[in-house]
N, C-alpha and C. Protein backbone atom coordinates (compact mmCIF):
# COMPACT_ATOMS: atom_id res chain seq x y z
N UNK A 1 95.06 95.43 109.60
CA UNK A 1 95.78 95.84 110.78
C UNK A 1 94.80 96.56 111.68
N UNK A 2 94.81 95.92 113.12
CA UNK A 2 93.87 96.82 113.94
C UNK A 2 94.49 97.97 113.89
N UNK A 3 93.13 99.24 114.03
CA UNK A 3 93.19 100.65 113.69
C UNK A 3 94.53 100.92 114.98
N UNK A 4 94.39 100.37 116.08
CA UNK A 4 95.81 101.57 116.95
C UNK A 4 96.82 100.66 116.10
N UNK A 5 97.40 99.71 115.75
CA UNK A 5 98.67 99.59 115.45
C UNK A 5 99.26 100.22 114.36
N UNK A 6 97.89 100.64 113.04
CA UNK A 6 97.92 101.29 111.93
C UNK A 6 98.15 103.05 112.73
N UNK A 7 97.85 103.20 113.66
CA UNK A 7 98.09 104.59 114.60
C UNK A 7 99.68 104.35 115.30
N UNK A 8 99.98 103.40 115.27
CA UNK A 8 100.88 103.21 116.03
C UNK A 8 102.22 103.36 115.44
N UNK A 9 101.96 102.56 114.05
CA UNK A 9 102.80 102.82 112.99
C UNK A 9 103.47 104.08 112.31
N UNK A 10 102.14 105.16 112.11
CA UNK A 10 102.16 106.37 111.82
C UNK A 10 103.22 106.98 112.37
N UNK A 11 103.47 106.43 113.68
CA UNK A 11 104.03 107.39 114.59
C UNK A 11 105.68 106.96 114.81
N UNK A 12 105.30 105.71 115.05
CA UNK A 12 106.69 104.84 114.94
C UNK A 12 107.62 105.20 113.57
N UNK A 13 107.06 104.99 112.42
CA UNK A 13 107.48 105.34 111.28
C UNK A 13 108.38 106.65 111.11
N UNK A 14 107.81 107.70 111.90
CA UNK A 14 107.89 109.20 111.17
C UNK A 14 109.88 109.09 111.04
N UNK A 15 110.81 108.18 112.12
CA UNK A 15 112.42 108.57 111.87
C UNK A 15 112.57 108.16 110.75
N UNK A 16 111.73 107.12 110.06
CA UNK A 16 112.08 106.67 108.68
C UNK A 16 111.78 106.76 107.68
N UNK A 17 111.04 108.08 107.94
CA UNK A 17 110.62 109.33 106.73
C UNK A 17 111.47 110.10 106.03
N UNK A 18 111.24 110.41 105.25
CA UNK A 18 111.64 112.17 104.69
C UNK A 18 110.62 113.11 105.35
N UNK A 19 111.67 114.42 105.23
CA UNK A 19 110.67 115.07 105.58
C UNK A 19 109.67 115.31 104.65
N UNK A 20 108.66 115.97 105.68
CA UNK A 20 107.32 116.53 105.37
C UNK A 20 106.52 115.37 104.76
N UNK A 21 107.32 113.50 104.47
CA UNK A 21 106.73 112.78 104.28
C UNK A 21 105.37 111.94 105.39
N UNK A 22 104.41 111.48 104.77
CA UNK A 22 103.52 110.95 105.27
C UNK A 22 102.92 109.89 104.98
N UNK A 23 102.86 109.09 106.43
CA UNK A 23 101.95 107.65 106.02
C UNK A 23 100.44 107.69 105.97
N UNK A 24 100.12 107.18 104.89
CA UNK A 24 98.32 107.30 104.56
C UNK A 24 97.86 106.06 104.43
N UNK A 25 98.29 105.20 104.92
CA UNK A 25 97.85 103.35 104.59
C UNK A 25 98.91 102.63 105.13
N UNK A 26 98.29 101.62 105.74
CA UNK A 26 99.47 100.39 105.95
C UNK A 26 98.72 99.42 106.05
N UNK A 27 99.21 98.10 106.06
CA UNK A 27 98.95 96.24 106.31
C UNK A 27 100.20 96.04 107.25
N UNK A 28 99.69 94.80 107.60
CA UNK A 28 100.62 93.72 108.34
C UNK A 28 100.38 92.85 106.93
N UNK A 29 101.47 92.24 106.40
CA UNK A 29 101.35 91.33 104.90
C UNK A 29 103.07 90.66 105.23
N UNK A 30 102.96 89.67 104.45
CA UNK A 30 104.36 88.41 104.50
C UNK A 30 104.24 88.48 102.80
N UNK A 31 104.96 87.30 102.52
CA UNK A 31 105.58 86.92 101.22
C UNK A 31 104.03 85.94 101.18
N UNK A 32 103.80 86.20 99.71
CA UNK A 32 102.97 84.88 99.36
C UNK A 32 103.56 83.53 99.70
N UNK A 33 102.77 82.58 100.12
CA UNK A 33 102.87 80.98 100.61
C UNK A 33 103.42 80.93 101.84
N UNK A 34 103.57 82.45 102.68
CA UNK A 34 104.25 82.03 103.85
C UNK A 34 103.58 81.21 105.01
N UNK A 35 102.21 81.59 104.70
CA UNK A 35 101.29 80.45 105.61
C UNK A 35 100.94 79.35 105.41
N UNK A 36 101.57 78.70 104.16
CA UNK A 36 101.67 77.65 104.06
C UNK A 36 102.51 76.77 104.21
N UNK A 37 103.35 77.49 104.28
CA UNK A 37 104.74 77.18 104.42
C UNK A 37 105.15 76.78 105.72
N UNK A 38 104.53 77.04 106.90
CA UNK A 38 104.11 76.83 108.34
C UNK A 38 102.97 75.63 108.68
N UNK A 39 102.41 75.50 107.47
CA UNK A 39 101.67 74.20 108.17
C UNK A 39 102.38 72.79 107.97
N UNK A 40 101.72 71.87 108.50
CA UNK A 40 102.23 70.71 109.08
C UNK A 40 102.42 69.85 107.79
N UNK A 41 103.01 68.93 107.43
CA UNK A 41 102.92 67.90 106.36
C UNK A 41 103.93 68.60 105.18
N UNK A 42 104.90 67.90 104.82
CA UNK A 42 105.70 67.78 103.74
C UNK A 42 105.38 68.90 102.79
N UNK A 43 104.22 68.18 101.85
CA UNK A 43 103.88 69.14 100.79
C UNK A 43 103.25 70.38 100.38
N UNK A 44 102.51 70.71 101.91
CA UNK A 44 102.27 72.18 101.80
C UNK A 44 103.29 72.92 102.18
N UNK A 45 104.13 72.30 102.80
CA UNK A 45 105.48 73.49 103.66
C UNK A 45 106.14 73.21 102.37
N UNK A 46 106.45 71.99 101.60
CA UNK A 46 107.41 72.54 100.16
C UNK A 46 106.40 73.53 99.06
N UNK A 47 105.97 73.74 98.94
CA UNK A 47 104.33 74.43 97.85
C UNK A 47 104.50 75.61 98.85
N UNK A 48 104.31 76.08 99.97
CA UNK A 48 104.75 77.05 100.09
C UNK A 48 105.95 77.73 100.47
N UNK A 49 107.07 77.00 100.61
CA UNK A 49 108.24 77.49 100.49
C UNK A 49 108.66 78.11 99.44
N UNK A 50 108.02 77.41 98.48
CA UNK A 50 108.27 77.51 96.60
C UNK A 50 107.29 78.60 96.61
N UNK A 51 106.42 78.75 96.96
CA UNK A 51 105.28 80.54 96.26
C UNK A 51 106.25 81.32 97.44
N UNK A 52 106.70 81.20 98.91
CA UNK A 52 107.83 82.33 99.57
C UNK A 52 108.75 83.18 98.68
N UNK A 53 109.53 82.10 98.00
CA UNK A 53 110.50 82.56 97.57
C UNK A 53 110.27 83.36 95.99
N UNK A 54 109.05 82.43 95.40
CA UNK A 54 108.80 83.02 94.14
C UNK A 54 108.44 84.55 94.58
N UNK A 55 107.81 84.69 95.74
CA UNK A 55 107.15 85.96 95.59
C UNK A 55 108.25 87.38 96.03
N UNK A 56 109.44 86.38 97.06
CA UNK A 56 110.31 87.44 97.39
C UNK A 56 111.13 87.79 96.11
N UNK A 57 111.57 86.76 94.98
CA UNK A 57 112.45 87.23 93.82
C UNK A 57 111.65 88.09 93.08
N UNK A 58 110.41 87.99 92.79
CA UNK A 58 109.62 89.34 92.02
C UNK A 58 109.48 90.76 92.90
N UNK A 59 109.68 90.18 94.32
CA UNK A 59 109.64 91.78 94.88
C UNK A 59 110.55 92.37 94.60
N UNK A 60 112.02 91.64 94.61
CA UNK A 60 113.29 92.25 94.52
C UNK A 60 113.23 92.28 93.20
N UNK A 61 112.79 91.93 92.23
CA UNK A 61 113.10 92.18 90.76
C UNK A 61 112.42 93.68 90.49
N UNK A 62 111.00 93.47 91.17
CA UNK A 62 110.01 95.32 91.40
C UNK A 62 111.03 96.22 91.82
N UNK A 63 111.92 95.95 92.75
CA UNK A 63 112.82 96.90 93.52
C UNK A 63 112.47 96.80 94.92
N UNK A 64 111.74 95.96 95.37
CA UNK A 64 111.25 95.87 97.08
C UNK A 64 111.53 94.76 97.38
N UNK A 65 112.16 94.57 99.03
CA UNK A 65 112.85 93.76 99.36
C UNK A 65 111.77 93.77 100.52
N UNK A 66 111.42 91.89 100.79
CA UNK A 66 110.46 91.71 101.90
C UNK A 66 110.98 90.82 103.04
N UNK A 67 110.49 91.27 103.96
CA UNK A 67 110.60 90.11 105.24
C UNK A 67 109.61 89.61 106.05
N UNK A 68 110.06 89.17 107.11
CA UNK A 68 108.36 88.59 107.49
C UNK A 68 108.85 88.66 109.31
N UNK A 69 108.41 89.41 109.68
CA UNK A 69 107.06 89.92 109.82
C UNK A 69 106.99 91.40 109.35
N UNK A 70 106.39 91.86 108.64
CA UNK A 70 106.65 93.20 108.13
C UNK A 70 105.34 94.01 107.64
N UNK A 71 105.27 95.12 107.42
CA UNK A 71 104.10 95.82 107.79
C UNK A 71 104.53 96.70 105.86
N UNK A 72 103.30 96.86 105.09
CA UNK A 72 104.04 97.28 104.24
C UNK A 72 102.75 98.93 104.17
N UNK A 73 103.69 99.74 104.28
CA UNK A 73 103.17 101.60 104.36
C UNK A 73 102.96 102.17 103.27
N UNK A 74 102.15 103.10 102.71
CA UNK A 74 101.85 103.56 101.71
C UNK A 74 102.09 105.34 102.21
N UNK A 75 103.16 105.70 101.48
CA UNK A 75 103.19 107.67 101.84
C UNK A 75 102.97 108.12 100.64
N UNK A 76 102.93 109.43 100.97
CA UNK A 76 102.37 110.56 99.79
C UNK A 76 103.64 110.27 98.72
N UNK A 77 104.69 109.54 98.98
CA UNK A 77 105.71 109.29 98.02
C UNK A 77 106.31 107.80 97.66
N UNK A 78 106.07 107.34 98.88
CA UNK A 78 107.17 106.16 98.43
C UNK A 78 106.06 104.39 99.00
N UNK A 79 105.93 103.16 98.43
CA UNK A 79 105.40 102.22 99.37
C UNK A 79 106.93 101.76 99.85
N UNK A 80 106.51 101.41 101.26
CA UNK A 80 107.57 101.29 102.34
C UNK A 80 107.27 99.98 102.78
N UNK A 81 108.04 98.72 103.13
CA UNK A 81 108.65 97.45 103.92
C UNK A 81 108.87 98.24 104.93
N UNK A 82 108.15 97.74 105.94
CA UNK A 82 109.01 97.76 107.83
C UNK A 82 108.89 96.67 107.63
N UNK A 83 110.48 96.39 108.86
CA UNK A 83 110.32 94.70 109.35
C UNK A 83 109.65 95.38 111.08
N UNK A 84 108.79 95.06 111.76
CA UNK A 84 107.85 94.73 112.52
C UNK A 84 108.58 93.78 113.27
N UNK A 85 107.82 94.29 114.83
CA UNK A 85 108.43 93.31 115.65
C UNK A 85 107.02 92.63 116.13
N UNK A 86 106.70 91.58 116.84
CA UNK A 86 105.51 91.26 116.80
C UNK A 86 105.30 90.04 118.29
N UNK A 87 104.35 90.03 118.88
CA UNK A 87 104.31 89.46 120.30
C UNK A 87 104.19 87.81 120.01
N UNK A 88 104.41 87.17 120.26
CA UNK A 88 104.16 85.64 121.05
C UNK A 88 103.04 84.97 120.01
N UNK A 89 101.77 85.86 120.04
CA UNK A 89 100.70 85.05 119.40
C UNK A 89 101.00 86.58 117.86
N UNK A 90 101.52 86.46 117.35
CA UNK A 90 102.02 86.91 116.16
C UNK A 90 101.19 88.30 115.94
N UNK A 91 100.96 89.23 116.79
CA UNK A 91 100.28 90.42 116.54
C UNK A 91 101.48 91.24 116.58
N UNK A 92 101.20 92.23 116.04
CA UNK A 92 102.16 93.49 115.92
C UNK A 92 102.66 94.14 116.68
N UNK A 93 103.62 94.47 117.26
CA UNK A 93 104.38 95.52 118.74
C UNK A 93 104.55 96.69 118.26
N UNK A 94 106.00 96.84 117.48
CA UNK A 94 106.80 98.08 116.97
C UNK A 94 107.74 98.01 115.61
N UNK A 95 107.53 98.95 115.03
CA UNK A 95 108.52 99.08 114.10
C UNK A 95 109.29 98.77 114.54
N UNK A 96 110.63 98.23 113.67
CA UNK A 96 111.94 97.78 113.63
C UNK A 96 112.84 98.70 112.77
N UNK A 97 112.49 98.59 111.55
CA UNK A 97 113.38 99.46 110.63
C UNK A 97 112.53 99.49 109.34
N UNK A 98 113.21 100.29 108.18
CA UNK A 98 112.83 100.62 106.98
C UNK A 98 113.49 99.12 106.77
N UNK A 99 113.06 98.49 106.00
CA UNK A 99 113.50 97.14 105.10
C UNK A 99 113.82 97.46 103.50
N UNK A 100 112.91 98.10 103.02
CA UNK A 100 112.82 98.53 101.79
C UNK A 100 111.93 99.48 101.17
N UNK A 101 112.07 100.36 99.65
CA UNK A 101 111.37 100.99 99.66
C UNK A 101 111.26 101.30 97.95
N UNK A 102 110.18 102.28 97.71
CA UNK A 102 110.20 101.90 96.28
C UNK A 102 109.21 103.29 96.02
N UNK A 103 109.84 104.31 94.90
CA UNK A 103 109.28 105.46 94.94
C UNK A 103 107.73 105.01 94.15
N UNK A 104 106.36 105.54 94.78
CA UNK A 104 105.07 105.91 94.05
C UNK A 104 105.20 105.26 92.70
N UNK A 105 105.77 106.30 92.05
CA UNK A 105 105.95 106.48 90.57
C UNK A 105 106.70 105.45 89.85
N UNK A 106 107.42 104.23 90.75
CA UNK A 106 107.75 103.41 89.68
C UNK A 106 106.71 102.38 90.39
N UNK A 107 105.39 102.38 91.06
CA UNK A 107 104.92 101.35 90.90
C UNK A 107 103.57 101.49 90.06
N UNK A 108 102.95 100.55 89.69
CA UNK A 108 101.89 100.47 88.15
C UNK A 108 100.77 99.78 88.87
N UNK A 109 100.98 98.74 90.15
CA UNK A 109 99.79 99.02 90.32
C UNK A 109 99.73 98.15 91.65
N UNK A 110 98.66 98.56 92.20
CA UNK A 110 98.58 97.20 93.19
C UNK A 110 97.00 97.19 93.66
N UNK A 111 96.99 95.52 93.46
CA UNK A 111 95.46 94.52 93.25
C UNK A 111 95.60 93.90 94.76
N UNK A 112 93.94 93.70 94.84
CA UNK A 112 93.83 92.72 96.24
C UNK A 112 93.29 91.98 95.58
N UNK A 113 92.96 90.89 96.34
CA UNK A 113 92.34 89.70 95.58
C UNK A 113 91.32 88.62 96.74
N UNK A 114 90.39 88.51 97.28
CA UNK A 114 89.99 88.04 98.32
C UNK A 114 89.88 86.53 98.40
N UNK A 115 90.32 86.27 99.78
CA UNK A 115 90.65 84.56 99.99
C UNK A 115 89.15 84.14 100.33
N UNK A 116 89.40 82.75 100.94
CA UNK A 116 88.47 82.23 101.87
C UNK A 116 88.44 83.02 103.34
N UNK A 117 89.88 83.05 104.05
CA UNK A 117 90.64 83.63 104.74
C UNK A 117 91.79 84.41 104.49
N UNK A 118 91.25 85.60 104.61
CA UNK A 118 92.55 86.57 104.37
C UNK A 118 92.40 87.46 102.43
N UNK A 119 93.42 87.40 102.13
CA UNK A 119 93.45 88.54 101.05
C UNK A 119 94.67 87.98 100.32
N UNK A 120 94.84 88.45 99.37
CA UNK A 120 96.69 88.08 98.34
C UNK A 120 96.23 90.10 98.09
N UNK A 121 97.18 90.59 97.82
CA UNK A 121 97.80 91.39 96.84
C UNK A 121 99.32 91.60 96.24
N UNK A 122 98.58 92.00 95.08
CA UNK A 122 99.80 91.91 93.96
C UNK A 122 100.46 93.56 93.76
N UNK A 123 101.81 93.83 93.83
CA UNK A 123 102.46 94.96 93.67
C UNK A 123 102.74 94.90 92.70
N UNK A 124 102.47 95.67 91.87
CA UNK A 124 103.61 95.40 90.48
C UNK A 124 104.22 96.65 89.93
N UNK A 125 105.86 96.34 89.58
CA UNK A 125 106.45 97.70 89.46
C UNK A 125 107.71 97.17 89.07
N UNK A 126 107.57 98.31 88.05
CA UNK A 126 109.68 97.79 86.76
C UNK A 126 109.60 96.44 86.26
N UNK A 127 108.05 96.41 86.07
CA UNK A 127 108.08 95.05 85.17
C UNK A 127 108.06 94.01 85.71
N UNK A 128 107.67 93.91 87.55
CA UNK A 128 107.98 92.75 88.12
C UNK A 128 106.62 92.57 89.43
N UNK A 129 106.68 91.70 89.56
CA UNK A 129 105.27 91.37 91.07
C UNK A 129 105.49 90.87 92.05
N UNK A 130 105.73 91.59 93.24
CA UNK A 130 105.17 90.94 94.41
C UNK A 130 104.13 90.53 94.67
N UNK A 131 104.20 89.18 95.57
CA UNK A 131 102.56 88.99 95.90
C UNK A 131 102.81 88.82 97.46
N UNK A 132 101.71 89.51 98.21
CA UNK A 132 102.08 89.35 99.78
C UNK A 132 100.69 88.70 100.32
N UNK A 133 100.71 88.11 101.12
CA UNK A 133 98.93 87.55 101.55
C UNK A 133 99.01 88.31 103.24
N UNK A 134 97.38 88.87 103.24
CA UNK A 134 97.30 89.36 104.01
C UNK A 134 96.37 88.99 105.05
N UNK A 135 96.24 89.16 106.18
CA UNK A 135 95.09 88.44 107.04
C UNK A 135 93.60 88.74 107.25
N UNK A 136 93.04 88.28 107.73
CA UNK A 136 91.29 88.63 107.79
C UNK A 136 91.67 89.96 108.81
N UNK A 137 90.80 91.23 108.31
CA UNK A 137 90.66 92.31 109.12
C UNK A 137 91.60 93.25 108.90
N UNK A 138 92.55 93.29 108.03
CA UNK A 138 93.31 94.13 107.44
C UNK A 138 92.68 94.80 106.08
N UNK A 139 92.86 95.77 106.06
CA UNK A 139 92.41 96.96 105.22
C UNK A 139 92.97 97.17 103.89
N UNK A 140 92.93 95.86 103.08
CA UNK A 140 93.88 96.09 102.23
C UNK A 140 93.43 96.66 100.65
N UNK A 141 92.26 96.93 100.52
CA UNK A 141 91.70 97.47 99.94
C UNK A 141 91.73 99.02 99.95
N UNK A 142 91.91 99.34 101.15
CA UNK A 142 91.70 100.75 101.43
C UNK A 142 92.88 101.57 100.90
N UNK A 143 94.05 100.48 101.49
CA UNK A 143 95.46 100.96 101.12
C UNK A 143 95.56 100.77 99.16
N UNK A 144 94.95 100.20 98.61
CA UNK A 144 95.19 99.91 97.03
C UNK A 144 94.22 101.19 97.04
N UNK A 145 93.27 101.60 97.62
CA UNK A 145 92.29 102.95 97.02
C UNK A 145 93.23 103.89 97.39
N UNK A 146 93.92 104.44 98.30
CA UNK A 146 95.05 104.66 98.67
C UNK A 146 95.97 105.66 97.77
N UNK A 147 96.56 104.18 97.10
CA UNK A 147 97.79 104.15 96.40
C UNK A 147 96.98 104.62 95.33
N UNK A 148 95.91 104.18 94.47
CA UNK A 148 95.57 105.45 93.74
C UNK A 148 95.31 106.61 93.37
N UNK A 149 94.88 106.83 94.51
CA UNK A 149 94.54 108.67 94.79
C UNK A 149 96.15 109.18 94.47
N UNK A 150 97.38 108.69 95.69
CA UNK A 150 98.46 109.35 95.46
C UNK A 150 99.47 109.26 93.84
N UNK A 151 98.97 107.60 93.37
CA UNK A 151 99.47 107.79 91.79
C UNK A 151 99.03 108.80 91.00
N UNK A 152 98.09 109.56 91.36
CA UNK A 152 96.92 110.11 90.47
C UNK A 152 97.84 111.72 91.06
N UNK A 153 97.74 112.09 92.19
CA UNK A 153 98.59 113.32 92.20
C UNK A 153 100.27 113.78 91.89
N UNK A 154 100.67 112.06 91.54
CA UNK A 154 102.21 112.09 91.88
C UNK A 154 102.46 112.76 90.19
């Protein structure tokens, strides 16, 4: 996520805080296969329709519920789903709302994994995995270094 929208977020975010809560990380990230699921020809839009949905039933099985276009936040307590509103050529505008959310402490871990283009990471939490793919130039590493520091104080 370019650095002002990750600034932008911060700020947008704060009604859908707790208090004294704080955002320390975010992505712009979708459901795994959602970009495939958009390209042209039969069998990649079925292959990724099929990793969409696989990846939204493990989020909701983790306890996180995803949408697309959505920005996913890391606070001193909880990782947070915004659904994101986003311009014409698919960049980021404004928060929308909390979508979902899932306290620190019930998640175990979360992996990046690097593409050709772009990134996958894996959430995993209550026994279950999201996988979200993320785009070239998003920080998604930073946010998994992140999420450890705050597992580590929670």
């Amino acid at each position: 996520m370019a650095s002002d929208f990750a600034a932008q977020l911060k700020e947008e975010a704060r009604p859908f805080l707790e208090q004294g809560e704080e955002v320390v990380a975010s992505i712009v990230a979708q459901p795994r296969g959602t970009s495939n699921s958009k390209v042209g020809g039969v069998a990649p839009q079925a292959i990724g329709s099929a990793w969409a949905g696989k990846s939204k039933k493990g989020a909701e099985e983790a306890g996180l519920a995803l949408t697309r276009p959505m920005a996913l936040a890391l606070t001193d307590r909880r990782l947070i789903v915004f659904e994101i509103e986003t311009s014409g050529m698919g960049k980021p505008k404004a928060v929308k709302e909390l979508f979902s959310a899932l306290p620190v402490g019930e998640v175990d871990s979360i992996q990046v994994k690097r593409l050709l283009v772009g990134k996958t990471m894996t959430v995993s939490a209550n026994g279950a995995e999201a996988k979200l793919e993320i785009g070239a130039g998003q920080d998604a590493k930073g946010l998994a270094e992140q999420f450890e520091r705050v597992k580590a104080t929670a």
